[in-house]
C-alpha atoms as a PDB file:
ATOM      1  CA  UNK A   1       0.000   0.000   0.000  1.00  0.00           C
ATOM      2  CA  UNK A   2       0.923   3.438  -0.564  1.00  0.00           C
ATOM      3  CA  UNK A   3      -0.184   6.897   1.243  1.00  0.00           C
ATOM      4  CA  UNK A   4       0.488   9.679  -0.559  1.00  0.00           C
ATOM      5  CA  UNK A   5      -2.895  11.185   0.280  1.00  0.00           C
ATOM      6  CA  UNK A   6      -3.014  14.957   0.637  1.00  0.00           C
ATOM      7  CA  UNK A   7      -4.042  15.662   3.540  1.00  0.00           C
ATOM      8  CA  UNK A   8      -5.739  18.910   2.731  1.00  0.00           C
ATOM      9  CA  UNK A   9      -9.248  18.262   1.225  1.00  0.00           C
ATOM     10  CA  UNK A  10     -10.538  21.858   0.286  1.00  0.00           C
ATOM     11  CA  UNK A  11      -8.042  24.904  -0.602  1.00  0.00           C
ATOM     12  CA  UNK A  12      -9.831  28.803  -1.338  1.00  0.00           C
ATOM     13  CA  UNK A  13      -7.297  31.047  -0.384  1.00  0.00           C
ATOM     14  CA  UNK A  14      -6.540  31.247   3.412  1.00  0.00           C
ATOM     15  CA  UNK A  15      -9.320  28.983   4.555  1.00  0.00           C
ATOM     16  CA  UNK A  16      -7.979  25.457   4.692  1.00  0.00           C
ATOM     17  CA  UNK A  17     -10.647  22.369   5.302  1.00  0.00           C
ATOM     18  CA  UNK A  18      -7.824  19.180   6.505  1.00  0.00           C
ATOM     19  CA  UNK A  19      -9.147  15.978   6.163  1.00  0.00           C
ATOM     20  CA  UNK A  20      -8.128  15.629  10.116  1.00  0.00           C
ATOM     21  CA  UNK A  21     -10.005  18.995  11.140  1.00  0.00           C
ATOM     22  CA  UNK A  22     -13.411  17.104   8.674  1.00  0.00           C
ATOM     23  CA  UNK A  23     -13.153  13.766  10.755  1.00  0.00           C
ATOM     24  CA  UNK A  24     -12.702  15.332  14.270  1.00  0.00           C
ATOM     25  CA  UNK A  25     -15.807  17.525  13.377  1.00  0.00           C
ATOM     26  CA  UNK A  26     -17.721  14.356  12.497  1.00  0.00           C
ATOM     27  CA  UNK A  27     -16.577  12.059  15.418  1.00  0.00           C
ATOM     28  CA  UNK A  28     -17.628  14.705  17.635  1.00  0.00           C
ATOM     29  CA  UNK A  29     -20.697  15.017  16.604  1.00  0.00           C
ATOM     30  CA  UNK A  30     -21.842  11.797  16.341  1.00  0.00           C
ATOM     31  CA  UNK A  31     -20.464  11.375  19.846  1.00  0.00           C
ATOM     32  CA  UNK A  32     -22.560  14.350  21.378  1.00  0.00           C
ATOM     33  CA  UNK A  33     -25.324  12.985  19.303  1.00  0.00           C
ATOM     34  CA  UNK A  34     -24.969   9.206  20.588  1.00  0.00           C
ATOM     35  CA  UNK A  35     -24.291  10.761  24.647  1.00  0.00           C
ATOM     36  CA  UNK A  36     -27.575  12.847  24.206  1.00  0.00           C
ATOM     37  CA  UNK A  37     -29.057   9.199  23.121  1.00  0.00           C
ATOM     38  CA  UNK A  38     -27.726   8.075  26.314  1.00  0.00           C
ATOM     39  CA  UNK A  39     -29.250  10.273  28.733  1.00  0.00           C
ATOM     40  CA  UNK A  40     -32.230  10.606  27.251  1.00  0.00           C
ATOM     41  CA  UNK A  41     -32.519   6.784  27.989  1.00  0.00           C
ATOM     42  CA  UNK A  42     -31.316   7.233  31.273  1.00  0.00           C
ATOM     43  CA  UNK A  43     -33.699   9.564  32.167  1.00  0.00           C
ATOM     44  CA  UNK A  44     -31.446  12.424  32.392  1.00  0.00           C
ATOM     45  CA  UNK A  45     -32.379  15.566  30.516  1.00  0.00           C
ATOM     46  CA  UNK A  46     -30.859  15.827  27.207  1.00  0.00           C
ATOM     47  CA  UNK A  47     -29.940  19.456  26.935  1.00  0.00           C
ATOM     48  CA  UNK A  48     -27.031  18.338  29.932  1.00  0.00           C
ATOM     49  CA  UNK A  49     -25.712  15.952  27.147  1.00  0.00           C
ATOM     50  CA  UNK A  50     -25.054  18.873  24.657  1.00  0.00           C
ATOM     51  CA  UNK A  51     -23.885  21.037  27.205  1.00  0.00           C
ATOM     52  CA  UNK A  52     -21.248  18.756  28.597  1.00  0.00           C
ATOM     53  CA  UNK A  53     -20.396  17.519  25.262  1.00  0.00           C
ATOM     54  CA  UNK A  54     -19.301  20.769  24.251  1.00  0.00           C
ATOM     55  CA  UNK A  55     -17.294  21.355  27.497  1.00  0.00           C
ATOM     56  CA  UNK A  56     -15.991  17.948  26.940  1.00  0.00           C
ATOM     57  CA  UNK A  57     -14.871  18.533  23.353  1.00  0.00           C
ATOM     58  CA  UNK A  58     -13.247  21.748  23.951  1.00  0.00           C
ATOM     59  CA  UNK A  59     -11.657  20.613  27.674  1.00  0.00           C
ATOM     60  CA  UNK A  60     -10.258  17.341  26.160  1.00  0.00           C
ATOM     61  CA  UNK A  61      -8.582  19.533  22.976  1.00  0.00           C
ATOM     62  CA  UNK A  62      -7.293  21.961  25.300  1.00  0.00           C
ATOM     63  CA  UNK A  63      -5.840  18.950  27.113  1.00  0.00           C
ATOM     64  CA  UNK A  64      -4.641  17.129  24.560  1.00  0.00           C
ATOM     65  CA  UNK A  65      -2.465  19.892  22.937  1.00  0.00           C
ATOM     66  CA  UNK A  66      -0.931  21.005  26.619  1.00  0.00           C
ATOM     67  CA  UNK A  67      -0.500  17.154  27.081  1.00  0.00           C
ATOM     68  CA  UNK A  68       1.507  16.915  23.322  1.00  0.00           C
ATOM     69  CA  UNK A  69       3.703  20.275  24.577  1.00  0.00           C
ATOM     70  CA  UNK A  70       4.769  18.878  28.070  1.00  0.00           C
ATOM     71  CA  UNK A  71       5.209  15.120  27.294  1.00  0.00           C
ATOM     72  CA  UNK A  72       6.903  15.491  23.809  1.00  0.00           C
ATOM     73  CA  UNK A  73       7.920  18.284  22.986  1.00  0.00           C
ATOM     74  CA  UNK A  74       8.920  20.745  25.936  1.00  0.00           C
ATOM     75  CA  UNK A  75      11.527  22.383  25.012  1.00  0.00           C
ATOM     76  CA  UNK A  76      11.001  22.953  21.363  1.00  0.00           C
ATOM     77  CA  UNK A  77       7.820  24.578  22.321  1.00  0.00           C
ATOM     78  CA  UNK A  78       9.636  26.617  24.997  1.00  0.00           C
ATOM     79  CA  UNK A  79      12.168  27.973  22.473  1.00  0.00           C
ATOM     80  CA  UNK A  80       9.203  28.515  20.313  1.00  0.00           C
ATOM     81  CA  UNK A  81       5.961  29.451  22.599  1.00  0.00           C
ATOM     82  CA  UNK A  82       4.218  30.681  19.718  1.00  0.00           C
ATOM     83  CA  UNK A  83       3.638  27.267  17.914  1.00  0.00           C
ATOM     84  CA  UNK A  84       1.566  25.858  21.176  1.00  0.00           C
ATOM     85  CA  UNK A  85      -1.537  27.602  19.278  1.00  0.00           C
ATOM     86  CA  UNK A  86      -0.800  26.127  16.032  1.00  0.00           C
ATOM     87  CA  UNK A  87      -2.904  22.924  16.636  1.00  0.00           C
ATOM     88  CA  UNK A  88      -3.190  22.743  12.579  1.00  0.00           C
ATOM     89  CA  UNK A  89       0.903  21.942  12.492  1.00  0.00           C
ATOM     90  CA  UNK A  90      -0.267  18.667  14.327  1.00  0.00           C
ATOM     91  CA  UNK A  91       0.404  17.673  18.039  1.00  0.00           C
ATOM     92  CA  UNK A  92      -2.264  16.173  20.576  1.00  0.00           C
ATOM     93  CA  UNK A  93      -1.506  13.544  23.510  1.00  0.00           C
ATOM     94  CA  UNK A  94      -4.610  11.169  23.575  1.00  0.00           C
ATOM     95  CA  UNK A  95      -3.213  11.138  27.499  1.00  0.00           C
ATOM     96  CA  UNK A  96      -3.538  14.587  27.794  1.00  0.00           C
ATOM     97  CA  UNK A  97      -6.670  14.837  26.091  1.00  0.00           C
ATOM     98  CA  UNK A  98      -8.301  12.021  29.229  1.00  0.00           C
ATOM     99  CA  UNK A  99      -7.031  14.039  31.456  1.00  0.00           C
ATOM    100  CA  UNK A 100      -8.983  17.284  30.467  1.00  0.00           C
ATOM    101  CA  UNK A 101     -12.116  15.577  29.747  1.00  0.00           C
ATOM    102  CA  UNK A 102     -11.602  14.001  33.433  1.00  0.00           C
ATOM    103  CA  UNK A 103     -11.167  17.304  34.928  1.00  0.00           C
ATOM    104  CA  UNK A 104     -14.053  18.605  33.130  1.00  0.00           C
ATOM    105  CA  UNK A 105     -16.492  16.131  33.852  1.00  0.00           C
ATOM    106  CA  UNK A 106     -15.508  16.420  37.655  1.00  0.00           C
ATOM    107  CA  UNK A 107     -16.329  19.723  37.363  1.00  0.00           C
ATOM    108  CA  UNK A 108     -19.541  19.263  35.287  1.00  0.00           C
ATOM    109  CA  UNK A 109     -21.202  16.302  37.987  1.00  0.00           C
ATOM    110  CA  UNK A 110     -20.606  18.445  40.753  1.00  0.00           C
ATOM    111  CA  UNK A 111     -21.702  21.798  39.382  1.00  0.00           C
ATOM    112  CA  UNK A 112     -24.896  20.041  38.490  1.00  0.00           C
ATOM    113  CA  UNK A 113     -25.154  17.491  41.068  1.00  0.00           C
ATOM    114  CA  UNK A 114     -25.296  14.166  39.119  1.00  0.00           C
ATOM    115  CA  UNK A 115     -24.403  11.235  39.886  1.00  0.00           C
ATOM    116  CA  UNK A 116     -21.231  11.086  38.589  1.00  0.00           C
ATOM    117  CA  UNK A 117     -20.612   7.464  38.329  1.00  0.00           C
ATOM    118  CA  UNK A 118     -23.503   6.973  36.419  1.00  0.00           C
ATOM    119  CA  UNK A 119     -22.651   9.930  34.001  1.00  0.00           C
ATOM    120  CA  UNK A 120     -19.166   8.632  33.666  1.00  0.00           C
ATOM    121  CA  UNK A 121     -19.725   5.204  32.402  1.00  0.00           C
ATOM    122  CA  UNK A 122     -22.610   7.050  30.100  1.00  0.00           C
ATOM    123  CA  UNK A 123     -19.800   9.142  28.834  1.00  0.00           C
ATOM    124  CA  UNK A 124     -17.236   6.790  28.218  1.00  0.00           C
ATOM    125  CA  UNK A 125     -19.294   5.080  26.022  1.00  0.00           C
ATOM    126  CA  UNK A 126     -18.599   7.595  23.025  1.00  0.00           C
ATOM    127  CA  UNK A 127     -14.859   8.113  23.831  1.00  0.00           C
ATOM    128  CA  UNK A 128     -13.557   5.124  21.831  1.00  0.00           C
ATOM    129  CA  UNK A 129     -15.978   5.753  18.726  1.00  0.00           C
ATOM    130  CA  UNK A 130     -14.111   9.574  18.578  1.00  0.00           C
ATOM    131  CA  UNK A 131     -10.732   7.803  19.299  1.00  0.00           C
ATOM    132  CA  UNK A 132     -10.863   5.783  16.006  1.00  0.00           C
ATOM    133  CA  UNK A 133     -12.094   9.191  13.705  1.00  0.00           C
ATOM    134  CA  UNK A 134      -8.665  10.843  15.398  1.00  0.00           C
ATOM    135  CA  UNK A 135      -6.576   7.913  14.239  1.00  0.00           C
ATOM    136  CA  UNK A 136      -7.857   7.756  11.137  1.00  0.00           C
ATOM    137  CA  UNK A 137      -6.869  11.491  10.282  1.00  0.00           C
ATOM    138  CA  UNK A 138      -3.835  11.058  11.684  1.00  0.00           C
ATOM    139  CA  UNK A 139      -3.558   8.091   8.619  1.00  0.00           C
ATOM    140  CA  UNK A 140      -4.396  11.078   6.244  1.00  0.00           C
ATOM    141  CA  UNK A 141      -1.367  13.444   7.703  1.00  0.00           C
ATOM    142  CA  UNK A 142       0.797  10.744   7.572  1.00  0.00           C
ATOM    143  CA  UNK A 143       1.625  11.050  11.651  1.00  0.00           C
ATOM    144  CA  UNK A 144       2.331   9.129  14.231  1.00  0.00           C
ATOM    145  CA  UNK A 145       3.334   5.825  11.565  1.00  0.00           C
ATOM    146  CA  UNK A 146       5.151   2.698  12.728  1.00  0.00           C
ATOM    147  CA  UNK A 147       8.403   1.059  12.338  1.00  0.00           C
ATOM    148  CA  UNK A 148       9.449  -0.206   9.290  1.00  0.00           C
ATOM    149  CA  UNK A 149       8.188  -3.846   8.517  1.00  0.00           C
ATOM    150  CA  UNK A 150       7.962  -6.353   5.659  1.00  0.00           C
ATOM    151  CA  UNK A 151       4.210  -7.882   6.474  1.00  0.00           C
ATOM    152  CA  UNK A 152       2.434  -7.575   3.199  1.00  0.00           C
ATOM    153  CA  UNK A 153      -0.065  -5.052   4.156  1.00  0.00           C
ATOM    154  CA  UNK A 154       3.186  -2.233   5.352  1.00  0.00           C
ATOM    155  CA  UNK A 155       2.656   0.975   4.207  1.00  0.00           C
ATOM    156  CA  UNK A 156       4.695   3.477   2.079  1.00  0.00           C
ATOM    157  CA  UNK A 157       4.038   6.732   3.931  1.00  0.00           C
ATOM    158  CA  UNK A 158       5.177   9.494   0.619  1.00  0.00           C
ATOM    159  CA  UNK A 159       5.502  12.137   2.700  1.00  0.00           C
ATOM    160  CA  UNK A 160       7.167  10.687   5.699  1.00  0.00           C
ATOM    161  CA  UNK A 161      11.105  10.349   6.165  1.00  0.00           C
ATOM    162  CA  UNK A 162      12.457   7.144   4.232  1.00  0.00           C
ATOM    163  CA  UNK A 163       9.443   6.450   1.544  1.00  0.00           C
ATOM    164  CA  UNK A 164      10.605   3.676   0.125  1.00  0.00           C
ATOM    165  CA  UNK A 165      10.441   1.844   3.312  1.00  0.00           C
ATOM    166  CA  UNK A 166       7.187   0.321   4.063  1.00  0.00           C
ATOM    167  CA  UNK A 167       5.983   0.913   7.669  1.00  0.00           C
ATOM    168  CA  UNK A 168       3.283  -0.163  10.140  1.00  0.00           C
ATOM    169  CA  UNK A 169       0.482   1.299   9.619  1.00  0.00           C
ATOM    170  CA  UNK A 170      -0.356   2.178  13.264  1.00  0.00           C
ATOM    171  CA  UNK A 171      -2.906   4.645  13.183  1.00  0.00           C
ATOM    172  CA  UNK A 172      -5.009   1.728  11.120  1.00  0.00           C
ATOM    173  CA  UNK A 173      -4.323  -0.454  14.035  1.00  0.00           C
ATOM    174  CA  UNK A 174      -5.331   2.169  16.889  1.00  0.00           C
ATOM    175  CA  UNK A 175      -8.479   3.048  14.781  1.00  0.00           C
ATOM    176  CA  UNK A 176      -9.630  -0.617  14.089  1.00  0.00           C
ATOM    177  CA  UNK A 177      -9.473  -1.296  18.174  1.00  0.00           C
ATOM    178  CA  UNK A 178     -10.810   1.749  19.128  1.00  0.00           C
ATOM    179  CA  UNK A 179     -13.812   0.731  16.875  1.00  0.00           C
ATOM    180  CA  UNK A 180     -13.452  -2.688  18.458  1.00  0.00           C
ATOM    181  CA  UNK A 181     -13.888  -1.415  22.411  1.00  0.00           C
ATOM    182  CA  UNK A 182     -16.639   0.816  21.207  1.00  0.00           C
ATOM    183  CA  UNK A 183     -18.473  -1.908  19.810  1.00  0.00           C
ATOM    184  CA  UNK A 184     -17.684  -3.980  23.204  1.00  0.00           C
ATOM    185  CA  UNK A 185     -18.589  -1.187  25.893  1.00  0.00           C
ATOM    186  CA  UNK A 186     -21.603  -0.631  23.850  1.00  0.00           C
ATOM    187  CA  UNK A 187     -22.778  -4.384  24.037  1.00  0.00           C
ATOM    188  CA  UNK A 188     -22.146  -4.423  28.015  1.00  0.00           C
ATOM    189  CA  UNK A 189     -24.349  -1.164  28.325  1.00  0.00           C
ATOM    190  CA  UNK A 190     -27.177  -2.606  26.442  1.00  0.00           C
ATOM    191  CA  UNK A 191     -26.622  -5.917  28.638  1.00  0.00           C
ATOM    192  CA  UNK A 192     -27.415  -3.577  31.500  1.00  0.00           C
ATOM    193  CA  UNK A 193     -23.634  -3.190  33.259  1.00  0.00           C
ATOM    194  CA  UNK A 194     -24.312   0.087  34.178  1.00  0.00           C
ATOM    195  CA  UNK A 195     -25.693  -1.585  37.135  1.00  0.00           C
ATOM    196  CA  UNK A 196     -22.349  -2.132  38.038  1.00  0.00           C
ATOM    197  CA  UNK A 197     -20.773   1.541  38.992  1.00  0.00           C
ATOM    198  CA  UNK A 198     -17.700   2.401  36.897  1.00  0.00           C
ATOM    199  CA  UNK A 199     -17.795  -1.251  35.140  1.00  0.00           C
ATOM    200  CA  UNK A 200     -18.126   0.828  31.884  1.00  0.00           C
ATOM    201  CA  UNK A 201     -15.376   3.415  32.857  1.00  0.00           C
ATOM    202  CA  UNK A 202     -12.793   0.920  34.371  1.00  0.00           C
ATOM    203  CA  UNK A 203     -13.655  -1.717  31.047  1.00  0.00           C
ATOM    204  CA  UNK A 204     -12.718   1.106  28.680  1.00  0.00           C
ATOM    205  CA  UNK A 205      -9.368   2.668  30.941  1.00  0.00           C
ATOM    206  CA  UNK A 206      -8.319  -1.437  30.789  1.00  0.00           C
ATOM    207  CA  UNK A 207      -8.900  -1.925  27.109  1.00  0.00           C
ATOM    208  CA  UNK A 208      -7.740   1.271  25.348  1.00  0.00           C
ATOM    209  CA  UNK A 209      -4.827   1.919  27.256  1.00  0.00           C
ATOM    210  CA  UNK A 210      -3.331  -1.807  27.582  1.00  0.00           C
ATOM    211  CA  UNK A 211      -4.192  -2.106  23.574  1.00  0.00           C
ATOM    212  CA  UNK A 212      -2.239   1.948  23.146  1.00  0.00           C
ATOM    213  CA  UNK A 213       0.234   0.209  25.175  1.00  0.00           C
ATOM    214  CA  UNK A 214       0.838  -2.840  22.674  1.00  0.00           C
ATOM    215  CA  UNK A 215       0.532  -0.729  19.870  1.00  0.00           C
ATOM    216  CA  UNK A 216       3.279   1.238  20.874  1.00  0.00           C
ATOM    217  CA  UNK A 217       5.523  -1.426  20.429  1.00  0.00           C
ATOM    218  CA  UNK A 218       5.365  -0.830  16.562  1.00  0.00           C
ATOM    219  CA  UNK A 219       5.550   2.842  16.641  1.00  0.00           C
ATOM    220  CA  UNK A 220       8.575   4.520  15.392  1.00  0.00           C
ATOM    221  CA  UNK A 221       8.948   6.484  18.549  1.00  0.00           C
ATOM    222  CA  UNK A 222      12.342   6.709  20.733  1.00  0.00           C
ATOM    223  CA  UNK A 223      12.473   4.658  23.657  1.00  0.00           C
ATOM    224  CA  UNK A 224      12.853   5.606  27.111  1.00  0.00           C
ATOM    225  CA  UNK A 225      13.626   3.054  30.009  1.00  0.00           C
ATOM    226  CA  UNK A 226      12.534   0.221  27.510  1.00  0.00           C
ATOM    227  CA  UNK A 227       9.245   1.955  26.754  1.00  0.00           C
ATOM    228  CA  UNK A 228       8.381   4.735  24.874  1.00  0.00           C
ATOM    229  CA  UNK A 229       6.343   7.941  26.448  1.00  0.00           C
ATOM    230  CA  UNK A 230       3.083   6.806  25.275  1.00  0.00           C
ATOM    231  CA  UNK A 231       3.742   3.282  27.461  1.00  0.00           C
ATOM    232  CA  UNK A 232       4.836   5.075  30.461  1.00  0.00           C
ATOM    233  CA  UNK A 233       1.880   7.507  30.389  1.00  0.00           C
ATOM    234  CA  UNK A 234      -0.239   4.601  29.906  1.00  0.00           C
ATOM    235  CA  UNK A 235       0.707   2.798  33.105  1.00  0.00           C
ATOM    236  CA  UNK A 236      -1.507   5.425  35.765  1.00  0.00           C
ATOM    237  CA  UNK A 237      -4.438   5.329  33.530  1.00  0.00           C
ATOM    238  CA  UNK A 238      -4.047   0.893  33.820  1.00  0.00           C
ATOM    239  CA  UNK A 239      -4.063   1.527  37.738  1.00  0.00           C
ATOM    240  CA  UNK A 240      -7.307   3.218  37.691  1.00  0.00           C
ATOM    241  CA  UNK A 241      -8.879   0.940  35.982  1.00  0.00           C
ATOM    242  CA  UNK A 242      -8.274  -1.364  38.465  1.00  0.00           C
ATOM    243  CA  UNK A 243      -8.952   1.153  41.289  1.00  0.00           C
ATOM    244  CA  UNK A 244     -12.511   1.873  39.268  1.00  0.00           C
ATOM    245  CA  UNK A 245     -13.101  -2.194  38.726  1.00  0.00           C
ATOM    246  CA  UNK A 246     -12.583  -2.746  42.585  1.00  0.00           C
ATOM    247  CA  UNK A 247     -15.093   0.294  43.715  1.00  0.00           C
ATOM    248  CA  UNK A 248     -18.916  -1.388  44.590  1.00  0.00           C
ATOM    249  CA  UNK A 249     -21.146   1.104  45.045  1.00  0.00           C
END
């Protein structure tokens, strides 16, 4: 296989439509459309879907570009403080992005006094649906690719470094199992293990981040300690899982 797709799909002038920008409008979306699905089942008034799922979206991009400075790339952004606001030159941590949705959605329960176990496994539900639109653009700007390999479906990323050398095709891999725990978390919630608090919450923390953590493995990222910074930043979010599977009530 070959990428060489451009990863700008509209050009007038200064205004610039990105095939990323097109698929993080439309996983959003559906997202806030499927989470006002959910409480409306629930029994929880809609309009606090759309609400939160705008705080949500905007929190968790926040997050994820403030992760992507201080985890990767500190001190080129310090030398250069400017570029922190150029999102469109590419940089978000999907850590740093569940770590602003987290703080928002604290925030959120207790400002309108939910129940915030309940609204977090609702929540979560969505998460992995938008993960696997993110990877997907970040197949179209040719980011975040894997190390080289010779398994028949490698990819020849054109405007990566080394062309000629076929790679993993790790955003592929991310998106397919993001699709994959969506489709699982959803099946559980219709099963009724909402029941359960956090069952959703701590299923999802378990799933995406051990998979993100395999994954890793065939990313062409430096390594740090045997891992690479993804892995590491992995690990915390693995531990609450397990302190969200062992909570009750």
């Amino acid at each position: 296989m070959v990428n060489d797709l451009n990863p700008i799909l509209l050009s007038l002038g200064p205004f610039i439509i990105r095939w990323y920008g097109l698929l993080l409008a439309i996983g959003t979306l559906i997202s806030i459309l499927l989470l006002r699905q959910l409480f409306k089942r629930e029994n929880i008034h809609p309009d606090l879907a759309i609400n939160l799922g705008i705080q949500l979206t905007l929190a968790g991009l926040v997050g994820a570009r403030i992760g992507h400075v201080i985890f990767y790339n500190l001190n080129f952004f310090l030398n250069h403080p400017w570029e922190i606001l150029f999102i469109n030159h590419g940089g978000l941590s999907s850590h740093g992005l569940a770590l602003g949705i987290i703080a928002t959605l604290v925030y959120f329960v207790k400002k309108n006094q939910l129940p915030w176990k309940q609204i977090a496994d609702l929540v979560i539900i969505p998460v992995p649906l938008l993960a696997a639109f993110i990877r997907l653009g970040n197949f179209f700007n040719s980011e975040l690719i894997g190390r080289i390999t010779n398994l028949p479906w490698g990819v020849h990323f054109i405007r990566a470094e080394y062309p000629a050398l076929a790679r993993h095709p790790s955003q592929i891999y991310e998106s397919l199992l993001a699709l994959l725990i969506f489709f699982i978390i959803y099946c559980f919630y219709q099963k009724g293990w909402t029941r359960r608090p956090l069952f959703l919450t701590s299923l999802f923390l378990f799933l995406y981040f051990s998979t993100r953590f395999l994954v890793e493995f065939v990313k062409d990222f430096p390594l740090h300690w045997g891992f690479t910074t993804g892995q590491w930043l992995s690990l915390p979010f693995l531990c609450l899982a397990v302190i969200f599977w062992r909570i009750k009530k």
